[in-house]
N, C-alpha and C. Protein backbone atom coordinates (compact mmCIF):
# COMPACT_ATOMS: atom_id res chain seq x y z
N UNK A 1 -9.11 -11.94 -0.33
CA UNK A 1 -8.84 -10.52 -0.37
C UNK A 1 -7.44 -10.32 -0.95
N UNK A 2 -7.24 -9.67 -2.32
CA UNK A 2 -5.95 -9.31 -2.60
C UNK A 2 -5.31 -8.65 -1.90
N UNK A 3 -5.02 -7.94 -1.00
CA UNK A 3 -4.62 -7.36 -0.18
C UNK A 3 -4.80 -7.35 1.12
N UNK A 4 -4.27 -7.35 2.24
CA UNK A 4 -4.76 -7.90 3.50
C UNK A 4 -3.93 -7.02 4.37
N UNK A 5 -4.49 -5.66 5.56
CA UNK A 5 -4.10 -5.43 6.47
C UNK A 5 -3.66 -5.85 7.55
N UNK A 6 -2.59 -6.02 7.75
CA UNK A 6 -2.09 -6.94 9.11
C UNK A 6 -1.95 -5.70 10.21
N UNK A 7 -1.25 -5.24 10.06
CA UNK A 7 -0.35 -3.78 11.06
C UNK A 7 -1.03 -2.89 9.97
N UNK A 8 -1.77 -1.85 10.17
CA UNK A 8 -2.50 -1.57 11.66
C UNK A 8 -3.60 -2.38 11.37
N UNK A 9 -4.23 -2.88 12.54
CA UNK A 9 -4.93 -3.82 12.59
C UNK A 9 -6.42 -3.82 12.05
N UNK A 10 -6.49 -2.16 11.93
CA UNK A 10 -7.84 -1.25 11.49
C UNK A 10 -7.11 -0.58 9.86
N UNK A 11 -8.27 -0.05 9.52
CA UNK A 11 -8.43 1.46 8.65
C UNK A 11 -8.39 2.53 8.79
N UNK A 12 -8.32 2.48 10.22
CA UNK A 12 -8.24 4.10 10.91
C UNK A 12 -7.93 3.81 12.14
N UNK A 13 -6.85 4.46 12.22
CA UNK A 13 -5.80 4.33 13.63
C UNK A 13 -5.60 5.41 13.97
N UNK A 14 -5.33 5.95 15.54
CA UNK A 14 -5.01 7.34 15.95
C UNK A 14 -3.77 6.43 16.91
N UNK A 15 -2.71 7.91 16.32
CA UNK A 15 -1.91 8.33 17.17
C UNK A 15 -1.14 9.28 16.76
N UNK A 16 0.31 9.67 17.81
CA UNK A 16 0.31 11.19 18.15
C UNK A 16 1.49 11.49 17.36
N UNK A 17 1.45 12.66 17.04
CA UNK A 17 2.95 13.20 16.16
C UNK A 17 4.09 12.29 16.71
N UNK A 18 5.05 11.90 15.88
CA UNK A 18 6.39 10.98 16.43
C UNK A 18 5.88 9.90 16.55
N UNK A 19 5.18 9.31 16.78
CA UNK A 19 4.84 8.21 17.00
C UNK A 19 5.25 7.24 15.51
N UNK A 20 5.56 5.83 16.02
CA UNK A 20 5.98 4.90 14.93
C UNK A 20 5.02 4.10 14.52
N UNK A 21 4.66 3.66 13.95
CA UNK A 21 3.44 3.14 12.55
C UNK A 21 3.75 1.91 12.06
N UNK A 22 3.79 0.50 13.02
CA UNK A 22 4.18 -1.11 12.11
C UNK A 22 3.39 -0.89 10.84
N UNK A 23 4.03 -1.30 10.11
CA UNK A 23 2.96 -1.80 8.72
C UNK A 23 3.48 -3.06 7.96
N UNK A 24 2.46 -3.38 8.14
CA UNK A 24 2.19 -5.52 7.55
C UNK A 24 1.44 -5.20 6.71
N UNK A 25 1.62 -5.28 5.46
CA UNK A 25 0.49 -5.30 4.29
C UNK A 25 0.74 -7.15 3.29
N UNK A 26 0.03 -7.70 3.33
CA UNK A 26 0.46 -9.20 2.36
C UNK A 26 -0.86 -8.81 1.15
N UNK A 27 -0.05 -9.07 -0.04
CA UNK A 27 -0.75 -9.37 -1.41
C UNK A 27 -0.48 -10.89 -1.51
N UNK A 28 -1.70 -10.90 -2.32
CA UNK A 28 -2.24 -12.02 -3.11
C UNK A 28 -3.04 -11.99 -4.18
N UNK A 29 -2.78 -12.59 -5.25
CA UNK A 29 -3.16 -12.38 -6.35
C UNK A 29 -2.93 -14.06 -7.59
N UNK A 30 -3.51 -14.23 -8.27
CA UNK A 30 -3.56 -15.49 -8.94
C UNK A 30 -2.58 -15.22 -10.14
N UNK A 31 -1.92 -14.23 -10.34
CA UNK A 31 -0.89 -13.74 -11.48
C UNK A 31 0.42 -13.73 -10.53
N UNK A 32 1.87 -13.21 -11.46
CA UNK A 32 2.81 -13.11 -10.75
C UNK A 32 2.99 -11.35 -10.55
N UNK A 33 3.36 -11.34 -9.32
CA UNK A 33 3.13 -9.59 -8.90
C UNK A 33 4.23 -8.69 -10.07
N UNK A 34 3.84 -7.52 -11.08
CA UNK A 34 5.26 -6.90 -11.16
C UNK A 34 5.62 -6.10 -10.08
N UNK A 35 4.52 -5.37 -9.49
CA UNK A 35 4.94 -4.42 -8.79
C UNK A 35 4.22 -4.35 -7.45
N UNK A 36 4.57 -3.62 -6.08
CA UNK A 36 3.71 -3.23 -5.19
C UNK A 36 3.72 -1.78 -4.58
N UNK A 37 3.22 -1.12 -4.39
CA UNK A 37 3.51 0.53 -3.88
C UNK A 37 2.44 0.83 -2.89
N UNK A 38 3.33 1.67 -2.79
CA UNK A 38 2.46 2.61 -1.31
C UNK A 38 2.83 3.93 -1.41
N UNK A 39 1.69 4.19 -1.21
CA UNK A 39 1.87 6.09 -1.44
C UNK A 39 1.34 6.51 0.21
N UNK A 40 1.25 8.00 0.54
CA UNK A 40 0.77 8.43 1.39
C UNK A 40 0.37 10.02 1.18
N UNK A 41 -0.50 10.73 1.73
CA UNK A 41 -0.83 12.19 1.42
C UNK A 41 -0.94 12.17 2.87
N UNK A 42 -0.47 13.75 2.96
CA UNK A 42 -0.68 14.14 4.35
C UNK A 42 -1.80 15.33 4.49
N UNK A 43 -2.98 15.58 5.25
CA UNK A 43 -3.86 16.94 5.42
C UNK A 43 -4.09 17.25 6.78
N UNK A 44 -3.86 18.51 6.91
CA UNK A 44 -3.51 19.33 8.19
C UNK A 44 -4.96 19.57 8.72
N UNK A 45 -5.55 18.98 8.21
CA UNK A 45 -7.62 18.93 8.96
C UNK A 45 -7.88 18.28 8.26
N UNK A 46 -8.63 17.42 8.87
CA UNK A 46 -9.78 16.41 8.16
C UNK A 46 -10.97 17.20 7.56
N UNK A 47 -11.04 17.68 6.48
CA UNK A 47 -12.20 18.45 5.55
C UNK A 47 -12.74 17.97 5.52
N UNK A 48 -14.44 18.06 5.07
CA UNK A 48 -14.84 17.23 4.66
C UNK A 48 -14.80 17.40 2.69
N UNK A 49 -14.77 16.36 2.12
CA UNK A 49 -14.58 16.87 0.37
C UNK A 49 -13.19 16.67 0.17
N UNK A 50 -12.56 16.59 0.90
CA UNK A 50 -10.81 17.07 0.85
C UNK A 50 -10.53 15.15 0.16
N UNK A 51 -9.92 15.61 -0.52
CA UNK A 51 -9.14 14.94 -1.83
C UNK A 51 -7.57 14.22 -1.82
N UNK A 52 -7.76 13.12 -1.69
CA UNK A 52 -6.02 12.81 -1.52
C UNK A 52 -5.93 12.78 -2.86
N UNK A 53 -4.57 13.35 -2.92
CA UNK A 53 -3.67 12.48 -4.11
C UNK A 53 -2.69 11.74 -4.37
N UNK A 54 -2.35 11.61 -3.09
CA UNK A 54 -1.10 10.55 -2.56
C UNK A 54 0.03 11.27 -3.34
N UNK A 55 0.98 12.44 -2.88
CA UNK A 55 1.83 12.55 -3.69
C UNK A 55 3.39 12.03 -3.63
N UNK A 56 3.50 11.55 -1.94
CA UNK A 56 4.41 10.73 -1.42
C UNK A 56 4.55 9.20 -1.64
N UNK A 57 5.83 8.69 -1.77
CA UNK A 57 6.06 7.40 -1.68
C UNK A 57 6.29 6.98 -0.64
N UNK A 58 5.44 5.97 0.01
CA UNK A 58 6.39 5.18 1.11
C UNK A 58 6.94 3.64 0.82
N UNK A 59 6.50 3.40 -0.26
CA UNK A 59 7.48 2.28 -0.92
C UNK A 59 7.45 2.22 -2.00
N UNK A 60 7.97 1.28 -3.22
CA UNK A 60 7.89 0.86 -4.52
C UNK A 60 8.72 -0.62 -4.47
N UNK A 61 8.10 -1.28 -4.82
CA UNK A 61 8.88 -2.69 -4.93
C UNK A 61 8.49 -3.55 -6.66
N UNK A 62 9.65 -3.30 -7.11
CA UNK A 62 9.85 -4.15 -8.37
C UNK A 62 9.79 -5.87 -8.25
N UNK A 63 8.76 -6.61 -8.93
CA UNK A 63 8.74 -8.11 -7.94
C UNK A 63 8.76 -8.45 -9.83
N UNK A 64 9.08 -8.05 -10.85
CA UNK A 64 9.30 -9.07 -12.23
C UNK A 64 10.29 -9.35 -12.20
N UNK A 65 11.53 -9.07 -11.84
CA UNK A 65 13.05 -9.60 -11.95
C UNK A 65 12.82 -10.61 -10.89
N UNK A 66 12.37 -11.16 -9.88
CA UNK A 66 12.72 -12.39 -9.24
C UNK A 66 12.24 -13.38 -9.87
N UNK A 67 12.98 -14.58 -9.61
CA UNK A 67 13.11 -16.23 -10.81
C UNK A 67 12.66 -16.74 -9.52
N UNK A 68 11.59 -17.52 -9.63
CA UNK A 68 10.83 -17.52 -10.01
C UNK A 68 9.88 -16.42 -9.34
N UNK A 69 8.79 -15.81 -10.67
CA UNK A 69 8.04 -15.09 -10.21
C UNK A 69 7.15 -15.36 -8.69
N UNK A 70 6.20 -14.46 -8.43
CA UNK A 70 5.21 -14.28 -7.23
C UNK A 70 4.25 -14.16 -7.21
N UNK A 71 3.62 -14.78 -6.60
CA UNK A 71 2.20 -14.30 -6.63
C UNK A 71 1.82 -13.62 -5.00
N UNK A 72 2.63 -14.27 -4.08
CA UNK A 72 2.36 -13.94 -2.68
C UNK A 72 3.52 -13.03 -2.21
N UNK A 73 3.10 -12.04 -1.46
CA UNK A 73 4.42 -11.11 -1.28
C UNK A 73 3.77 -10.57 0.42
N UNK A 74 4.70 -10.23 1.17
CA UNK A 74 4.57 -9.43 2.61
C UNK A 74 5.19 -8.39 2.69
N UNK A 75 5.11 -6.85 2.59
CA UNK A 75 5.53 -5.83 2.96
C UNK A 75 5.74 -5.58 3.88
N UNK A 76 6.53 -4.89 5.16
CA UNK A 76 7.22 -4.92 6.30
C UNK A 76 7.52 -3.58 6.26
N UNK A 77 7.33 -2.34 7.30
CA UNK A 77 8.26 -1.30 7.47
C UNK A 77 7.40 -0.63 8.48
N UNK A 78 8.28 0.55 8.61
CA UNK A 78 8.20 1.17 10.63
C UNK A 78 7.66 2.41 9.45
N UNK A 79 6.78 2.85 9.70
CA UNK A 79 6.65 4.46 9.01
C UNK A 79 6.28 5.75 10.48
N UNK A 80 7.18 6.85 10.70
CA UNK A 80 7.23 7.69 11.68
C UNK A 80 6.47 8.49 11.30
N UNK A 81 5.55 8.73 12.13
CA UNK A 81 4.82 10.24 11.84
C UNK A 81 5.11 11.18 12.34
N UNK A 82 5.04 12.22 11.00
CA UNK A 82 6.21 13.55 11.42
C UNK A 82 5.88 14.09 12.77
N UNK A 83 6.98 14.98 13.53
CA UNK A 83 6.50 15.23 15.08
C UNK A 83 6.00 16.49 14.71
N UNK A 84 6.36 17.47 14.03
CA UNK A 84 5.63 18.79 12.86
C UNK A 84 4.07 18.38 13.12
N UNK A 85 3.33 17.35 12.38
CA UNK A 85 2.53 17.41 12.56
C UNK A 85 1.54 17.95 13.57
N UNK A 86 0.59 19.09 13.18
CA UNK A 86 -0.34 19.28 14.34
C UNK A 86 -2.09 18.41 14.42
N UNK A 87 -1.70 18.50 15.58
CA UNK A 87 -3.45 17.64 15.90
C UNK A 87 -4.28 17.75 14.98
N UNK A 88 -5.31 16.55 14.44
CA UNK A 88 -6.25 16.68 13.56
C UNK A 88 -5.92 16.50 12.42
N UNK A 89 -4.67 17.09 11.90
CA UNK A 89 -4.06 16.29 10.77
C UNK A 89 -4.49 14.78 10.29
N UNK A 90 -4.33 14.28 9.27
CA UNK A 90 -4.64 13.10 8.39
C UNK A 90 -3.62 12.41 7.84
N UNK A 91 -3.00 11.72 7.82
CA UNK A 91 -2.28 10.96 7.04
C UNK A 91 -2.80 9.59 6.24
N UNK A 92 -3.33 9.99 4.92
CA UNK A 92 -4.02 8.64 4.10
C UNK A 92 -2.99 7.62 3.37
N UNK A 93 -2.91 6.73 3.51
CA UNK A 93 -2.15 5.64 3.57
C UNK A 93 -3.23 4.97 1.88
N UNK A 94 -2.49 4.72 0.41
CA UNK A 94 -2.68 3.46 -0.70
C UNK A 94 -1.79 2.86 -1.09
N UNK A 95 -1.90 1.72 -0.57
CA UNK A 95 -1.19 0.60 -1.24
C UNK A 95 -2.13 -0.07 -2.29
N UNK A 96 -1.04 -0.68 -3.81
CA UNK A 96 -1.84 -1.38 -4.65
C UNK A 96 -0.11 -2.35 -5.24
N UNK A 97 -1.08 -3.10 -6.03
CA UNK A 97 0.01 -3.63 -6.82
C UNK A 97 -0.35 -3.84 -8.37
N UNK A 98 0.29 -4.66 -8.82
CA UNK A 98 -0.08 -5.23 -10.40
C UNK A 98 0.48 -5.78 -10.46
N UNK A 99 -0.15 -7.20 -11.33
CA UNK A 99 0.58 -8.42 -11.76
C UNK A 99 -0.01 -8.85 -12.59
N UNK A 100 0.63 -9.85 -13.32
CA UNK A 100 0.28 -10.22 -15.16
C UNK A 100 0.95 -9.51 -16.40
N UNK A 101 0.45 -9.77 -16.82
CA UNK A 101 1.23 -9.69 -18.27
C UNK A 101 0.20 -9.57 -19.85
N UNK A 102 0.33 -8.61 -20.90
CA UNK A 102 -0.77 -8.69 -21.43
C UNK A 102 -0.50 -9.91 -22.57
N UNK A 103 0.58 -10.40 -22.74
CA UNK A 103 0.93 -11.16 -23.55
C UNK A 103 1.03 -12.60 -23.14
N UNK A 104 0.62 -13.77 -23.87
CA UNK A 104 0.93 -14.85 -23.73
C UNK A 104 1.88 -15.92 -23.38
N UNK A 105 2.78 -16.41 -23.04
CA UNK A 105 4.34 -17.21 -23.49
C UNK A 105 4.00 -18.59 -23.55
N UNK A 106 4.94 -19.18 -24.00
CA UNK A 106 4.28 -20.84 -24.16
C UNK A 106 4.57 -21.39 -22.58
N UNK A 107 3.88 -22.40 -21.92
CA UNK A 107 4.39 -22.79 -20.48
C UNK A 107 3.78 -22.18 -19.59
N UNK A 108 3.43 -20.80 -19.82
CA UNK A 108 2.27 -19.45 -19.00
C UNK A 108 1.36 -20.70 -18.32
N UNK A 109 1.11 -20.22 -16.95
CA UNK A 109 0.18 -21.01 -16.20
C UNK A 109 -1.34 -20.13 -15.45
N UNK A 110 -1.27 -19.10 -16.08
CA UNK A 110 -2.10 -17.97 -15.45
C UNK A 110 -2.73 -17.56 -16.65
N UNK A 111 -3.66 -16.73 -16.82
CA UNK A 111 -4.25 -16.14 -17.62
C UNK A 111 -3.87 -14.97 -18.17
N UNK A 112 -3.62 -14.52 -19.88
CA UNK A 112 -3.29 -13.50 -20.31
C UNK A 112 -4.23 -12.52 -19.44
N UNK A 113 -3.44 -11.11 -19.34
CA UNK A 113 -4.23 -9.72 -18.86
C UNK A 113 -3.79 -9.01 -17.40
N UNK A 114 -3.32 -8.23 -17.20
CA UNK A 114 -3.04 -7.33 -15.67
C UNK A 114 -3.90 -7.23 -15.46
N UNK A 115 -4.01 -7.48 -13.93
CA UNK A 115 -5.19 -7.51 -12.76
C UNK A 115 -4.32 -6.29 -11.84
N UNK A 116 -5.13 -5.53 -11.45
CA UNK A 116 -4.30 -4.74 -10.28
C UNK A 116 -5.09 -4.42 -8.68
N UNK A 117 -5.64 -4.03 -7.86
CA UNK A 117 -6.43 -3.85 -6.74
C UNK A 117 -5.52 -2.25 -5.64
N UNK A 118 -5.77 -1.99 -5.20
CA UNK A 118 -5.50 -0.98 -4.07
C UNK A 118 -6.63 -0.96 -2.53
N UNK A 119 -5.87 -0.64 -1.71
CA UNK A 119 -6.53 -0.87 -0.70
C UNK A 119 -5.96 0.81 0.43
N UNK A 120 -7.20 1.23 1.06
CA UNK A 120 -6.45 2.47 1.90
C UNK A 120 -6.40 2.59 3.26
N UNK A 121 -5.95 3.14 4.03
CA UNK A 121 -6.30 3.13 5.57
C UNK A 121 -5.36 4.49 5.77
N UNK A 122 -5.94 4.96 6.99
CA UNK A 122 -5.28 6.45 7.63
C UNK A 122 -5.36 6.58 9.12
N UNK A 123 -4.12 7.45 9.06
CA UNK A 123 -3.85 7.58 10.57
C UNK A 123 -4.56 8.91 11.06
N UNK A 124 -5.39 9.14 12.16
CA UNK A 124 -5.83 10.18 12.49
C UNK A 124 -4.62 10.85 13.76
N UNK A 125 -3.89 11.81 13.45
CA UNK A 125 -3.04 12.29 14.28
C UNK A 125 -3.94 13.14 15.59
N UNK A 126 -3.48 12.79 16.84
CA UNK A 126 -4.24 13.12 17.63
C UNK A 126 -3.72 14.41 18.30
């Protein structure tokens, strides 16, 4: 699995406004990672039809400047859910990354081409 939920242990977790949010996310991938992100959208009722678009960041991590590149990476962070929030609210949680390169180099041990994956999970505010 390129991506692997650690914290929260599910895809769908409840808990209550204020409340703090571990998040363990580990990539893996057979290329070297450039990048990893996490977005989040917040909705004040669970609709049904209702549409994320993730317009928030909750991370961005640049992984092409480290010598030697990566292929394995662990994300780590506390994310608070706003205390604003009222009951029933949604908070959708995508993380993805990308790694590779479309070009060749001599010594390259991976295959020309970017591979990328995303994975989602949400908190149901109670």
């Amino acid at each position: 699995e390129p991506i692997s939920l650690v914290q929260p242990d599910s895809a769908i977790v409840r808990r209550f406004a204020g409340d703090s949010l571990p998040v363990e996310i580990k990539f893996t991938t057979d290329r070297p990672l450039n990048y990893i992100q996490g977005l989040y959208d917040v909705a004040f009722t669970d609709t049904a039809g209702y549409t994320a678009t993730y317009p928030d960041t909750l991370f961005f991590v640049p992984l092409d400047t480290l010598n030697p590149r990566q292929n394995l990476y662990t994300y780590s962070t506390l994310y608070r859910i706003p205390d604003t929030l009222p009951s029933y609210s949604v908070v959708r949680f995508k993380v993805s990354f990308e790694a590779g390169k479309n070009t060749f180099t001599t010594g390259q041990n991976y295959p020309q081409g970017k591979v990328s994956a995303y994975k989602e999970f949400r908190v149901d505010v109670r």
